[in-house]
C-alpha atoms as a PDB file:
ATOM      1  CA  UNK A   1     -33.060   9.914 -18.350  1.00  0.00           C
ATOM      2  CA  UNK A   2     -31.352   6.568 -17.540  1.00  0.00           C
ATOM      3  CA  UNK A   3     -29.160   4.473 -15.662  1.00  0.00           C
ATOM      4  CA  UNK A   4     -25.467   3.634 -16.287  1.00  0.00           C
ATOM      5  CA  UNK A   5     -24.175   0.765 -14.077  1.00  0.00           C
ATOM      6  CA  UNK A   6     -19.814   0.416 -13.816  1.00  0.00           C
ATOM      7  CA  UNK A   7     -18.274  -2.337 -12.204  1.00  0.00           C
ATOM      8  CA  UNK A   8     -14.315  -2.281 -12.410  1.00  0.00           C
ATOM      9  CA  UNK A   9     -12.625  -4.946 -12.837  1.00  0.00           C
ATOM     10  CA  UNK A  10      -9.331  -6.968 -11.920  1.00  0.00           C
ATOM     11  CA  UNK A  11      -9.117 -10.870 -11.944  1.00  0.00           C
ATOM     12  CA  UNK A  12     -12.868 -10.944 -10.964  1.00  0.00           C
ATOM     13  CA  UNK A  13     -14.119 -14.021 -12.716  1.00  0.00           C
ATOM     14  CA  UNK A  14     -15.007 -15.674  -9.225  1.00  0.00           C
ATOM     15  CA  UNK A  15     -17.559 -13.467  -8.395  1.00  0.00           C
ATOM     16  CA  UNK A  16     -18.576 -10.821 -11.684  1.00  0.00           C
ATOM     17  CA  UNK A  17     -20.651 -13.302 -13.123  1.00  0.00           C
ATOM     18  CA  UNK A  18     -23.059 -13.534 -10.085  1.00  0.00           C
ATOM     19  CA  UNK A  19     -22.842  -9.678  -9.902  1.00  0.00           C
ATOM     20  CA  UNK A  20     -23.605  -9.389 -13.387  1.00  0.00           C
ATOM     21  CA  UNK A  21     -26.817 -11.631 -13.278  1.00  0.00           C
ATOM     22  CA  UNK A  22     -28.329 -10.119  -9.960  1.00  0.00           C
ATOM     23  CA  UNK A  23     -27.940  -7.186 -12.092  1.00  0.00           C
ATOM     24  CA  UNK A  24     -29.344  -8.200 -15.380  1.00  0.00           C
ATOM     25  CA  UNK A  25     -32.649 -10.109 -13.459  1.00  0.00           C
ATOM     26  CA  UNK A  26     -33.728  -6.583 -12.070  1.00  0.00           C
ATOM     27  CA  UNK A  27     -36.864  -5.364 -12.943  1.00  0.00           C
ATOM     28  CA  UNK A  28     -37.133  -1.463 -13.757  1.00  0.00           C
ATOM     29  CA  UNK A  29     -38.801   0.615 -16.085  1.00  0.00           C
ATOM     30  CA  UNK A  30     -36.529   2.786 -18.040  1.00  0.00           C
ATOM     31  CA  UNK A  31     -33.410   2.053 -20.293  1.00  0.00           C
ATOM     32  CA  UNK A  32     -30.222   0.100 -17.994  1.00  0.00           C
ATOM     33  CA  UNK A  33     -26.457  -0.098 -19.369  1.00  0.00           C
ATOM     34  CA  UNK A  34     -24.060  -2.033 -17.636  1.00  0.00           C
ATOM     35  CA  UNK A  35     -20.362  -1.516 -18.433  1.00  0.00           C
ATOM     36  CA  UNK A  36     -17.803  -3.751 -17.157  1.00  0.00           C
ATOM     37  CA  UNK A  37     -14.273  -2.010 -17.119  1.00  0.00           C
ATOM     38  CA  UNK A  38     -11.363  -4.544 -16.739  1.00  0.00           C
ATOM     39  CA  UNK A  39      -8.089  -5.301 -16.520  1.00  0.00           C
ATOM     40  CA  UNK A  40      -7.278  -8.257 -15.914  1.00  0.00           C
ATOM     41  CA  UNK A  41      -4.580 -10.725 -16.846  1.00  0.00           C
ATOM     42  CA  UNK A  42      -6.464 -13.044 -19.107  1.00  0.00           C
ATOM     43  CA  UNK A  43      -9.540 -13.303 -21.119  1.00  0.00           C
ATOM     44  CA  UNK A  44     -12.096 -15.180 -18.497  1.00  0.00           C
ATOM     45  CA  UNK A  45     -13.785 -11.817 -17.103  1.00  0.00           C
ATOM     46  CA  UNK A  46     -14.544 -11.081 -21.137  1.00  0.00           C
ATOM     47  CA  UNK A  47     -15.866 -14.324 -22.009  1.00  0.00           C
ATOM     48  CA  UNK A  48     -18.366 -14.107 -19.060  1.00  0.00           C
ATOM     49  CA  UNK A  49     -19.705 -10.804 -19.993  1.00  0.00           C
ATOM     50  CA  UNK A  50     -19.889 -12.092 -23.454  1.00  0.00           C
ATOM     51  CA  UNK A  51     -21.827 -14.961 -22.983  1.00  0.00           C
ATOM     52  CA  UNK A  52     -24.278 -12.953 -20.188  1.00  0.00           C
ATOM     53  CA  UNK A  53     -24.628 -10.573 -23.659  1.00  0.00           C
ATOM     54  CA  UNK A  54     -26.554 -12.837 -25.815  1.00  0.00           C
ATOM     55  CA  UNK A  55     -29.503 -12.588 -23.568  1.00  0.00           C
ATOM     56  CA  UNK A  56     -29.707  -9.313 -25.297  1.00  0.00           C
ATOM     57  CA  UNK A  57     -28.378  -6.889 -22.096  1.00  0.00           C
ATOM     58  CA  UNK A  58     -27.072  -3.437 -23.030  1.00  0.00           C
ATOM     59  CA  UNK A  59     -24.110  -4.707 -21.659  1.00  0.00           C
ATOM     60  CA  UNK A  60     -20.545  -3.221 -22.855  1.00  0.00           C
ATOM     61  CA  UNK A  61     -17.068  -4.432 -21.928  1.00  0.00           C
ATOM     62  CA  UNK A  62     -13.860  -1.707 -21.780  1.00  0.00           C
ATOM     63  CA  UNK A  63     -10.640  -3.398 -21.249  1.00  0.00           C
ATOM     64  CA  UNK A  64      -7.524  -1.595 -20.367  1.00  0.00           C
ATOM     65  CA  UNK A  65      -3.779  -3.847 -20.337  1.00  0.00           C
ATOM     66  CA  UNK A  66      -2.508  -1.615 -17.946  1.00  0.00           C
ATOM     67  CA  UNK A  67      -3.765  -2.477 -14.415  1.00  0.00           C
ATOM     68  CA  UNK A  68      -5.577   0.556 -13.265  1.00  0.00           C
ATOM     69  CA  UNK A  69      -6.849   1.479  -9.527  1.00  0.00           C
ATOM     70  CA  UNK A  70     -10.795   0.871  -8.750  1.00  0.00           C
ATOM     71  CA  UNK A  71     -11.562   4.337  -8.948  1.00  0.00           C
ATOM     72  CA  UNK A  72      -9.780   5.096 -12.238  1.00  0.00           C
ATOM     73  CA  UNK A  73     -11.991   2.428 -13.908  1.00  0.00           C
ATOM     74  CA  UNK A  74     -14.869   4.154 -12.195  1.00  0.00           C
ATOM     75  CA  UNK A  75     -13.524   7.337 -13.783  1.00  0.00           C
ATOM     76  CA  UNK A  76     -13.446   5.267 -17.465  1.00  0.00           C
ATOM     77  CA  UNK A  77     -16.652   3.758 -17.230  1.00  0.00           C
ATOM     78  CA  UNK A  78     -18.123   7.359 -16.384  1.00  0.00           C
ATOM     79  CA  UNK A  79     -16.620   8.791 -19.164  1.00  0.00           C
ATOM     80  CA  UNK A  80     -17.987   6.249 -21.650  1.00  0.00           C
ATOM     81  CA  UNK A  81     -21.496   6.005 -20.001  1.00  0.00           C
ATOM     82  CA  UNK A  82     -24.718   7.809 -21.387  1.00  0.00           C
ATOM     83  CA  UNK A  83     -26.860   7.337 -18.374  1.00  0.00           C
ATOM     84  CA  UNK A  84     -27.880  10.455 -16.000  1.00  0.00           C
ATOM     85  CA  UNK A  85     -27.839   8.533 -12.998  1.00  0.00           C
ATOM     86  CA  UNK A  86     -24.601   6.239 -12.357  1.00  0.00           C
ATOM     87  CA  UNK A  87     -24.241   3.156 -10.527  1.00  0.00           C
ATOM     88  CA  UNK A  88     -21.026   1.543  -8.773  1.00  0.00           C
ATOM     89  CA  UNK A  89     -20.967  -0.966  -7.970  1.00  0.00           C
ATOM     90  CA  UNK A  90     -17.898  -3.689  -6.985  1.00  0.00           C
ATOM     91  CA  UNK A  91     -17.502  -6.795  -8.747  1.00  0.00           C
ATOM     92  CA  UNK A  92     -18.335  -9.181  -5.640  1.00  0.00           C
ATOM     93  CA  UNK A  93     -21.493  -7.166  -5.002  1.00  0.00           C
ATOM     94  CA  UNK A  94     -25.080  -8.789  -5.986  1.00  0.00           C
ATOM     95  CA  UNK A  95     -27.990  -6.166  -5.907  1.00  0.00           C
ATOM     96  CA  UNK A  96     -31.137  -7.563  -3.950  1.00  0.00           C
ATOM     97  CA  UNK A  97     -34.457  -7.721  -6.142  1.00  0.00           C
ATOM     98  CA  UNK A  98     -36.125  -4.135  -6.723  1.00  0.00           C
ATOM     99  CA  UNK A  99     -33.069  -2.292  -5.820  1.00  0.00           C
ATOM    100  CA  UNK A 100     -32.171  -0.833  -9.172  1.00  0.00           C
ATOM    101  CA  UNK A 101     -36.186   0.091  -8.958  1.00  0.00           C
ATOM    102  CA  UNK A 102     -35.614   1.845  -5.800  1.00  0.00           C
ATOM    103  CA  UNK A 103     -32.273   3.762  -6.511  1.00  0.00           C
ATOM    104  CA  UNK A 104     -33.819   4.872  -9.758  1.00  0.00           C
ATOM    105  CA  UNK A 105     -37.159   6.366  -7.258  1.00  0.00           C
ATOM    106  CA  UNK A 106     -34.503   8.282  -4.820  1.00  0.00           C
ATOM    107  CA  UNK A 107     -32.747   9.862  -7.681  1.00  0.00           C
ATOM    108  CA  UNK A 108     -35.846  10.831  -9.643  1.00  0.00           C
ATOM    109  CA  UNK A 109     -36.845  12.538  -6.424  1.00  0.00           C
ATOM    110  CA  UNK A 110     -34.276  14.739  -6.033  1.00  0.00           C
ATOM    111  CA  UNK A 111     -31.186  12.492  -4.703  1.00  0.00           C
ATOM    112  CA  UNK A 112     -28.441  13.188  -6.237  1.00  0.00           C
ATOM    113  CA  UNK A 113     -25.322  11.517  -4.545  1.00  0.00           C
ATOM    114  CA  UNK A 114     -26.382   8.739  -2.304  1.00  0.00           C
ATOM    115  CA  UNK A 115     -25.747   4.882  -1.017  1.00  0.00           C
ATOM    116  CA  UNK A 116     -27.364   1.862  -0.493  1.00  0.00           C
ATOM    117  CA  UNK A 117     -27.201  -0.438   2.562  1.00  0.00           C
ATOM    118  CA  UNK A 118     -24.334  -3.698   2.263  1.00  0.00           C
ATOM    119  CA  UNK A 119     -24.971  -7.016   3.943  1.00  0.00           C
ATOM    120  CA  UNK A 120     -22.872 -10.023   4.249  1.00  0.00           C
ATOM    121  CA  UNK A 121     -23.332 -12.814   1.898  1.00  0.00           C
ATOM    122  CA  UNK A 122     -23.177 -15.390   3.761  1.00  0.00           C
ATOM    123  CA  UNK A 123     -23.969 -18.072   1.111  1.00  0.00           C
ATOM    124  CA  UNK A 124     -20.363 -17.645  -0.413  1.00  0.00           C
ATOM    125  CA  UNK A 125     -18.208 -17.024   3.012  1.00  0.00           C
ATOM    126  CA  UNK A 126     -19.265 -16.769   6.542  1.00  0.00           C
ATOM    127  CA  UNK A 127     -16.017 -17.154   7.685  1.00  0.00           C
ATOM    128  CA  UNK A 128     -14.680 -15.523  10.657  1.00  0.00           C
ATOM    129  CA  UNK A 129     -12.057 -13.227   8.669  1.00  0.00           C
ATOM    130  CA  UNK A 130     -15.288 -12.245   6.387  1.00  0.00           C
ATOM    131  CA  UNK A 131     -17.269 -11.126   9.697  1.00  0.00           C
ATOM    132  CA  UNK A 132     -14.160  -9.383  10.842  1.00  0.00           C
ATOM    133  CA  UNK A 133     -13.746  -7.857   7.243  1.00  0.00           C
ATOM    134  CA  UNK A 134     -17.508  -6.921   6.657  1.00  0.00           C
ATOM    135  CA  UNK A 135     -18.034  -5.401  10.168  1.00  0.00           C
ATOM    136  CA  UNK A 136     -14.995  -3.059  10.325  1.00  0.00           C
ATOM    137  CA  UNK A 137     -15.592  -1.737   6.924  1.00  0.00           C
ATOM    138  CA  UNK A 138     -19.290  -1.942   6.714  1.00  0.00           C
ATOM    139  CA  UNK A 139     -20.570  -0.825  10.134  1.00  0.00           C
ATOM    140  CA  UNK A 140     -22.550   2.329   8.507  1.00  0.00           C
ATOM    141  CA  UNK A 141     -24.449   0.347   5.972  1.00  0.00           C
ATOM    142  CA  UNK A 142     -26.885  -2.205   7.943  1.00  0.00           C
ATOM    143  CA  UNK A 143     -30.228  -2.241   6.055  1.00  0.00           C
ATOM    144  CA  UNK A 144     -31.625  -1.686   9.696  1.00  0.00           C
ATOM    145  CA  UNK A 145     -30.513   1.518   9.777  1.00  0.00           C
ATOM    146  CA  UNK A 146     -33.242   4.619   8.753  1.00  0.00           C
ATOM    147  CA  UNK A 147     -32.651   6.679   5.935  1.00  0.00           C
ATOM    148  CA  UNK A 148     -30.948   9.518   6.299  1.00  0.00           C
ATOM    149  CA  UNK A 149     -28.055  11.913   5.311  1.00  0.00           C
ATOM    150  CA  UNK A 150     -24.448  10.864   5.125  1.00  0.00           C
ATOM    151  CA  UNK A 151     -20.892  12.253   5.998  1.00  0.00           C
ATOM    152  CA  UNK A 152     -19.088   9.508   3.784  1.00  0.00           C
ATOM    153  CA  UNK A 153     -20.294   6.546   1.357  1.00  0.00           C
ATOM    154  CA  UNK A 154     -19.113   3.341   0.061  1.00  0.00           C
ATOM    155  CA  UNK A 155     -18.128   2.784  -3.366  1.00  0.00           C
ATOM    156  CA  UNK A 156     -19.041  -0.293  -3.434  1.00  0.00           C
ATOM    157  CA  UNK A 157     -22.383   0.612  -3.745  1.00  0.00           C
ATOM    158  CA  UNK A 158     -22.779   4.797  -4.671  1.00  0.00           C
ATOM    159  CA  UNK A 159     -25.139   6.085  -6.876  1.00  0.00           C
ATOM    160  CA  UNK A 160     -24.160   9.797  -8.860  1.00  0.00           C
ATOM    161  CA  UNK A 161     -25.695  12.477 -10.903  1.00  0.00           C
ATOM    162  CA  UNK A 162     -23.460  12.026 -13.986  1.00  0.00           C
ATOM    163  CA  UNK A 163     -23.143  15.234 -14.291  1.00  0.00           C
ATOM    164  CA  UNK A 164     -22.142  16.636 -10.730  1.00  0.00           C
ATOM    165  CA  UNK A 165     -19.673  13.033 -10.728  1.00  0.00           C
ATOM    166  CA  UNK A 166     -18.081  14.455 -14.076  1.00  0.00           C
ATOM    167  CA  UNK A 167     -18.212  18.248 -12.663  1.00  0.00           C
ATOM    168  CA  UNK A 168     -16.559  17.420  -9.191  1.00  0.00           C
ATOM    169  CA  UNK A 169     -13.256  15.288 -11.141  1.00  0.00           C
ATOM    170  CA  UNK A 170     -14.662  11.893 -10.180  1.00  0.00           C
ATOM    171  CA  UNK A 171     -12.154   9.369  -8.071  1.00  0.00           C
ATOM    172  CA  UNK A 172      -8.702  10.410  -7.478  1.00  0.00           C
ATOM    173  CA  UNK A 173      -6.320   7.817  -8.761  1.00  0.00           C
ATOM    174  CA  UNK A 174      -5.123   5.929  -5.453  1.00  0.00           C
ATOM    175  CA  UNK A 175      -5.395   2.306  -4.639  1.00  0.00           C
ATOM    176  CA  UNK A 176      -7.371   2.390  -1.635  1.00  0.00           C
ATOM    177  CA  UNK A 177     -10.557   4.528  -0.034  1.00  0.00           C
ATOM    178  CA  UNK A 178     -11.258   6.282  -3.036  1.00  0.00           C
ATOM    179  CA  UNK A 179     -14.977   6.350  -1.862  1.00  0.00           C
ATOM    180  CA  UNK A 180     -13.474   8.471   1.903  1.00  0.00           C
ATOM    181  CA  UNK A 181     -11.624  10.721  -0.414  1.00  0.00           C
ATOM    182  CA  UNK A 182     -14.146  11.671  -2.908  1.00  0.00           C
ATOM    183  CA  UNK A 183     -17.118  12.093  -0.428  1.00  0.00           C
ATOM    184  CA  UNK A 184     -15.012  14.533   1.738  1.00  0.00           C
ATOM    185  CA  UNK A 185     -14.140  16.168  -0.742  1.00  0.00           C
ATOM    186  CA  UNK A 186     -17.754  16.380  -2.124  1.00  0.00           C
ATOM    187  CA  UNK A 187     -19.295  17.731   1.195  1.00  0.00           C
ATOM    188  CA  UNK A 188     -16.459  20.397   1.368  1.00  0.00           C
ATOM    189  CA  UNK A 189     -17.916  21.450  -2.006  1.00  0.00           C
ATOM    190  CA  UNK A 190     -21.489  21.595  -0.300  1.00  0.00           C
ATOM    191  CA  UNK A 191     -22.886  18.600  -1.515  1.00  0.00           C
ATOM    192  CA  UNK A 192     -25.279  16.668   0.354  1.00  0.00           C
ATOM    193  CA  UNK A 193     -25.064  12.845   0.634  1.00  0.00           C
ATOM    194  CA  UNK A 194     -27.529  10.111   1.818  1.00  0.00           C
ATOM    195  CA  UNK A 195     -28.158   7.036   2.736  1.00  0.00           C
ATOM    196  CA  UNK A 196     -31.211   4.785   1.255  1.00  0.00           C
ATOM    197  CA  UNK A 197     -31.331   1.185   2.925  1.00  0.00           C
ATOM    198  CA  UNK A 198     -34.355   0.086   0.608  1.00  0.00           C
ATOM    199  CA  UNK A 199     -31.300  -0.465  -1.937  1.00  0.00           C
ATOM    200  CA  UNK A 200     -29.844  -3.546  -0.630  1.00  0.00           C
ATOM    201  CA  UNK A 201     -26.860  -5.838  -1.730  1.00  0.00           C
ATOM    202  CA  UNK A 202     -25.148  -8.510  -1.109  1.00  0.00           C
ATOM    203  CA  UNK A 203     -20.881  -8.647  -0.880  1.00  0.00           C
ATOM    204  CA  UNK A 204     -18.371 -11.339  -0.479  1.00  0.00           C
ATOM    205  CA  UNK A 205     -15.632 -11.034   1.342  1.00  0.00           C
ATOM    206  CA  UNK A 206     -13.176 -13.872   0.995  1.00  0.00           C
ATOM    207  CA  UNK A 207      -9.797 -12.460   2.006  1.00  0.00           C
ATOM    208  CA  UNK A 208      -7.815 -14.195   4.515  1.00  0.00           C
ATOM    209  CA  UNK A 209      -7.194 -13.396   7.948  1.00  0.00           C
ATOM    210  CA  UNK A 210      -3.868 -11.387   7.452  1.00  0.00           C
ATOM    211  CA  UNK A 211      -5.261  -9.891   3.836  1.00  0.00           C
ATOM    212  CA  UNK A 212      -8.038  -8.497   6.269  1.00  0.00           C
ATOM    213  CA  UNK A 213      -6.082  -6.797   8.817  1.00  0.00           C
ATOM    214  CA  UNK A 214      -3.627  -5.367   6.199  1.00  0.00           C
ATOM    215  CA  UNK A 215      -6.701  -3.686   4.857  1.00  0.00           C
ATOM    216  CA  UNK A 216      -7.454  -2.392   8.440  1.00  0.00           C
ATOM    217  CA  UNK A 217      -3.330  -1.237   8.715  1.00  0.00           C
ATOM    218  CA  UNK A 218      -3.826   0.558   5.739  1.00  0.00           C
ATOM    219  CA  UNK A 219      -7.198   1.879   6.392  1.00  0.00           C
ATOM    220  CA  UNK A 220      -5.733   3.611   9.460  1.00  0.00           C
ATOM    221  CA  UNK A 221      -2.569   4.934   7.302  1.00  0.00           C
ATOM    222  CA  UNK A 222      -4.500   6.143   4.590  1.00  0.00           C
ATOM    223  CA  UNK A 223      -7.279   7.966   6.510  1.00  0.00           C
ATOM    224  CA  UNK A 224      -4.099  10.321   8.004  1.00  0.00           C
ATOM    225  CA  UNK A 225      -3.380  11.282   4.962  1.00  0.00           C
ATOM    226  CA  UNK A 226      -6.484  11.836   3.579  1.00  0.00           C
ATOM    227  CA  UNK A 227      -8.621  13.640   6.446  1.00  0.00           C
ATOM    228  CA  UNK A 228      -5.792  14.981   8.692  1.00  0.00           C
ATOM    229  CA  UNK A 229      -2.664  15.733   7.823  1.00  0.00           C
ATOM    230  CA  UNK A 230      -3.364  19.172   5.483  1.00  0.00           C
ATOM    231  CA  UNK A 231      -4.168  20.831   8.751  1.00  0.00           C
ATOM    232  CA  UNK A 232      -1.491  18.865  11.014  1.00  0.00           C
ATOM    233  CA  UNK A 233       0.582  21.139  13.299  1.00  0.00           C
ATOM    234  CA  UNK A 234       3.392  19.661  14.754  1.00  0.00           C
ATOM    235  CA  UNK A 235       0.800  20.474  18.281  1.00  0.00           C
ATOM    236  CA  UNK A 236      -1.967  18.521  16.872  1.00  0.00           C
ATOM    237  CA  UNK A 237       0.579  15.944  15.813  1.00  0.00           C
ATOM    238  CA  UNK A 238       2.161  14.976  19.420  1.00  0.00           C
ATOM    239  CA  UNK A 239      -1.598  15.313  20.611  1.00  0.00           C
ATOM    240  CA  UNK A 240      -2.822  12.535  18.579  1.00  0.00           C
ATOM    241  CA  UNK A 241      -0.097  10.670  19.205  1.00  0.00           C
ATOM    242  CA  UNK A 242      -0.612  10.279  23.154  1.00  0.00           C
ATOM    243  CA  UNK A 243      -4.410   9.961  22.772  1.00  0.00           C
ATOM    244  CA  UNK A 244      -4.835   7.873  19.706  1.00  0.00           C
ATOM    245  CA  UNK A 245      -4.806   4.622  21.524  1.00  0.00           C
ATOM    246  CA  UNK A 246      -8.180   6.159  23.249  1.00  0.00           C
ATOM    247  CA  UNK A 247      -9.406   7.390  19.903  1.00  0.00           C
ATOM    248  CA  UNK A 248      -9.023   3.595  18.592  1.00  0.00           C
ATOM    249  CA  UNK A 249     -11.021   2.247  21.242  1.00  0.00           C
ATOM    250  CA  UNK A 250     -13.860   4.805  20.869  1.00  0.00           C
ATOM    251  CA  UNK A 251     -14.077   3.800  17.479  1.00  0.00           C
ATOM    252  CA  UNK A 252     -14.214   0.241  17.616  1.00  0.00           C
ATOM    253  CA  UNK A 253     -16.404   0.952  20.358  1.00  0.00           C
ATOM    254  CA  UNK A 254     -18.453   2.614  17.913  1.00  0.00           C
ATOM    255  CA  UNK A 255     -18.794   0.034  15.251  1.00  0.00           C
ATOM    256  CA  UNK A 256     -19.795  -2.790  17.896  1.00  0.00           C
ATOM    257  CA  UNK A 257     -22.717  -0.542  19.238  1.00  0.00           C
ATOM    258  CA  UNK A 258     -23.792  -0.067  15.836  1.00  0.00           C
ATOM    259  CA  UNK A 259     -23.812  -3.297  14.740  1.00  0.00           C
ATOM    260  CA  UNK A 260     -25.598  -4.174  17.977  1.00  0.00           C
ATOM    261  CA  UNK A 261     -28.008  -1.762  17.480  1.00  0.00           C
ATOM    262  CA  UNK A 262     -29.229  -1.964  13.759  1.00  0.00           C
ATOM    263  CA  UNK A 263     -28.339  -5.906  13.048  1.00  0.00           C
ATOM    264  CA  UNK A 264     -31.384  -8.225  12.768  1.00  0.00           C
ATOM    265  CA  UNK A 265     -31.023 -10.743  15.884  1.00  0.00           C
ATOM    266  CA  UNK A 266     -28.533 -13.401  14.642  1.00  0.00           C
ATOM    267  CA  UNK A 267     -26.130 -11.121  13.502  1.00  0.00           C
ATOM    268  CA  UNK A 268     -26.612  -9.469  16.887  1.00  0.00           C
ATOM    269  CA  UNK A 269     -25.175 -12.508  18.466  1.00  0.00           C
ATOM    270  CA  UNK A 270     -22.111 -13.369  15.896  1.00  0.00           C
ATOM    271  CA  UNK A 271     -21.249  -9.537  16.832  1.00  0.00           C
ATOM    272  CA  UNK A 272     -20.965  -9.956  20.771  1.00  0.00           C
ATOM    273  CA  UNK A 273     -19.078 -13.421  19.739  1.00  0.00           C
ATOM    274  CA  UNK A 274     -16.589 -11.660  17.947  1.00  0.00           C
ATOM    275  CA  UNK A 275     -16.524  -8.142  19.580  1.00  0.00           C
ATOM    276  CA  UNK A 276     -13.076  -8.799  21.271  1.00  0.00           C
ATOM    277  CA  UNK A 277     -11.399  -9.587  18.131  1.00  0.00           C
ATOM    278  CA  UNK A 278     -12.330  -7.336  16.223  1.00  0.00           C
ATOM    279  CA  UNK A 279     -11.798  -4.618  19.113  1.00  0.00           C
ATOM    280  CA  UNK A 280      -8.314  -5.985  18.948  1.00  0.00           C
ATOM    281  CA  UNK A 281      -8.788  -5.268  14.985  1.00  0.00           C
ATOM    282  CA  UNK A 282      -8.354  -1.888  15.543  1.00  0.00           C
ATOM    283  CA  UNK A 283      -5.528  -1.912  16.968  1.00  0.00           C
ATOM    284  CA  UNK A 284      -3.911  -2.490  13.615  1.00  0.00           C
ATOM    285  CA  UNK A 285      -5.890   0.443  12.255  1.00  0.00           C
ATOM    286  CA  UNK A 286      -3.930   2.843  15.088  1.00  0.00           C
ATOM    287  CA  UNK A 287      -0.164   0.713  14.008  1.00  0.00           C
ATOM    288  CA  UNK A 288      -0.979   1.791  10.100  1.00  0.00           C
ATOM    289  CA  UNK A 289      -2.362   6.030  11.378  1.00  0.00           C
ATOM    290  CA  UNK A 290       0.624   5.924  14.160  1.00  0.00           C
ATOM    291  CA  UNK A 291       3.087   4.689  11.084  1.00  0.00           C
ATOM    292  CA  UNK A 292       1.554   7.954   8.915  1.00  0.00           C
ATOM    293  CA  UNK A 293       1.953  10.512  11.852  1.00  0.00           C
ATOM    294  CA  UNK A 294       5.561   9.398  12.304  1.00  0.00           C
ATOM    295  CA  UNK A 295       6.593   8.579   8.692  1.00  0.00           C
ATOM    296  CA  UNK A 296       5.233  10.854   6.393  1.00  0.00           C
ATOM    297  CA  UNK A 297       5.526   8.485   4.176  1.00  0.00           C
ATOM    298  CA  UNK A 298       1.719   8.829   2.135  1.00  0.00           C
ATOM    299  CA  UNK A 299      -0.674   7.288   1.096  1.00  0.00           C
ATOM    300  CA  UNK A 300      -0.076   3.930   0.570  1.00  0.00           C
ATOM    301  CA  UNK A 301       0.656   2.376  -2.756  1.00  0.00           C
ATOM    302  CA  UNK A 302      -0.204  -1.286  -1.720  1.00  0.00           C
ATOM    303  CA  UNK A 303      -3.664  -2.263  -3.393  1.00  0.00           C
END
């Protein structure tokens, strides 16, 4: 038994390298391989990885020339990987000291699908648009929070049985919440998904302002598609559409009282200091769900 980490990746040499050496500095007692599956436009991801090689890493490097969606270079990177427990893990993500220890302790007692707890890193960008990004799309993953089981997971940071990842089809090919589509579809199957907060990380978010809230727009789109509209009724349909203004402030609701709630104290205050905005935030997730319930249109091809 061992571990298999993947990190896909696309014009990533800002930020793999730091991944790659947060990774690499772990201490853990059984046999690590980290595969980096790119493709990017140049050479600069590749030269990185080679040159973090020569400290003798079981390190490999897949590139593709056809740009491929996250979760199909998850998909590659499974394929190719030899470890029984998998690790994915984004390219802007740094794994905290004695995480890999501690994922490798869940899933040797009994864990099988299950996701570690992702912090801000503030040492790169603490910019407003990063707390705006980090606390709409990260409000389940405070290390504050207590262990415990799961309806979705991020795959920014998931942790798989190879063999029940292979068995269940892996990520579907789509450009955005990959992670939301396989972990539904995982718990329809029966499987049972948790949280572990001892496995901490790190991510950057450096997207700008309008980047961020086109990520929200299409959160809301995408989220139609994949949770709701298989069992829309044309009923169901005009009743979301008068009450989903409501639904978007319960939600954003939601995410403020958890960040309140499990954030240490500092974080605590940025979060009332920004609650309005990114209350208003949501408001672009109900444009991009009310554009899907009148459209029809799909899930959205924009990465």
């Amino acid at each position: 038994m061992n571990i298999s980490v993947i990190i896909p990746s696309y014009n990533t040499q800002d930020s793999i390298e730091d991944t790659l050496l947060h990774l690499v500095q772990q201490k853990i007692d059984v046999e690590c391989e980290i595969i980096v599956v790119d493709c990017s436009e140049h050479n600069l991801v590749e030269q990185i990885v080679e040159r973090i090689k020569e400290s003798s890493v079981k390190l490999r490097y897949i590139y593709k020339k056809e740009r491929f969606n996250p979760g199909e270079g998850r998909n590659i990177g499974a394929r190719e990987a030899w470890g029984s427990l998998l690790i994915f893990i984004d390219a802007d993500v740094a794994l905290a000291p004695g995480s890999l220890q501690a994922a490798w302790n869940h899933f040797t007692a009994g864990k099988q699908i299950f996701g570690g707890a992702l912090e801000l890193d503030t040492s790169v960008n603490s910019s407003f648009a990063a707390y705006i990004e980090h606390y709409f799309f990260n409000h389940e993953s405070q290390r504050g929070r207590p262990e415990c089981e799961r309806k979705n997971l991020s795959s920014a940071l998931m942790f798989f049985d190879r063999e029940i990842f292979i068995q269940e089809g892996g990520f579907k090919d789509i450009p955005r919440m990959q992670d939301t589509e396989l972990t539904e579809r995982l718990r329809r199957q029966g499987h049972h998904l948790f949280f572990c907060p001892d496995v901490l990380a790190f991510q950057k978010q450096d997207s700008p302002l309008p980047k961020v809230l086109k990520k929200i727009y299409i959160n809301g789109q995408n989220l139609y598609y994949i949770r709701y509209h298989n069992s829309m009724s044309l009923v169901k349909r005009v009743v979301f559409f008068i009450v989903l203004p409501l639904i978007t402030i319960i939600k954003m609701g939601r995410i403020i009282i958890r960040h309140l709630v499990y954030q240490p104290p500092l974080r605590k205050l940025i979060m009332l200091a920004i609650g309005f905005p990114l209350l208003v935030s949501g408001f672009f997730w109900m444009a991009g769900f009310y554009n899907a319930l009148i459209t029809e249109k799909g899930i959205s091809a924009e990465r």
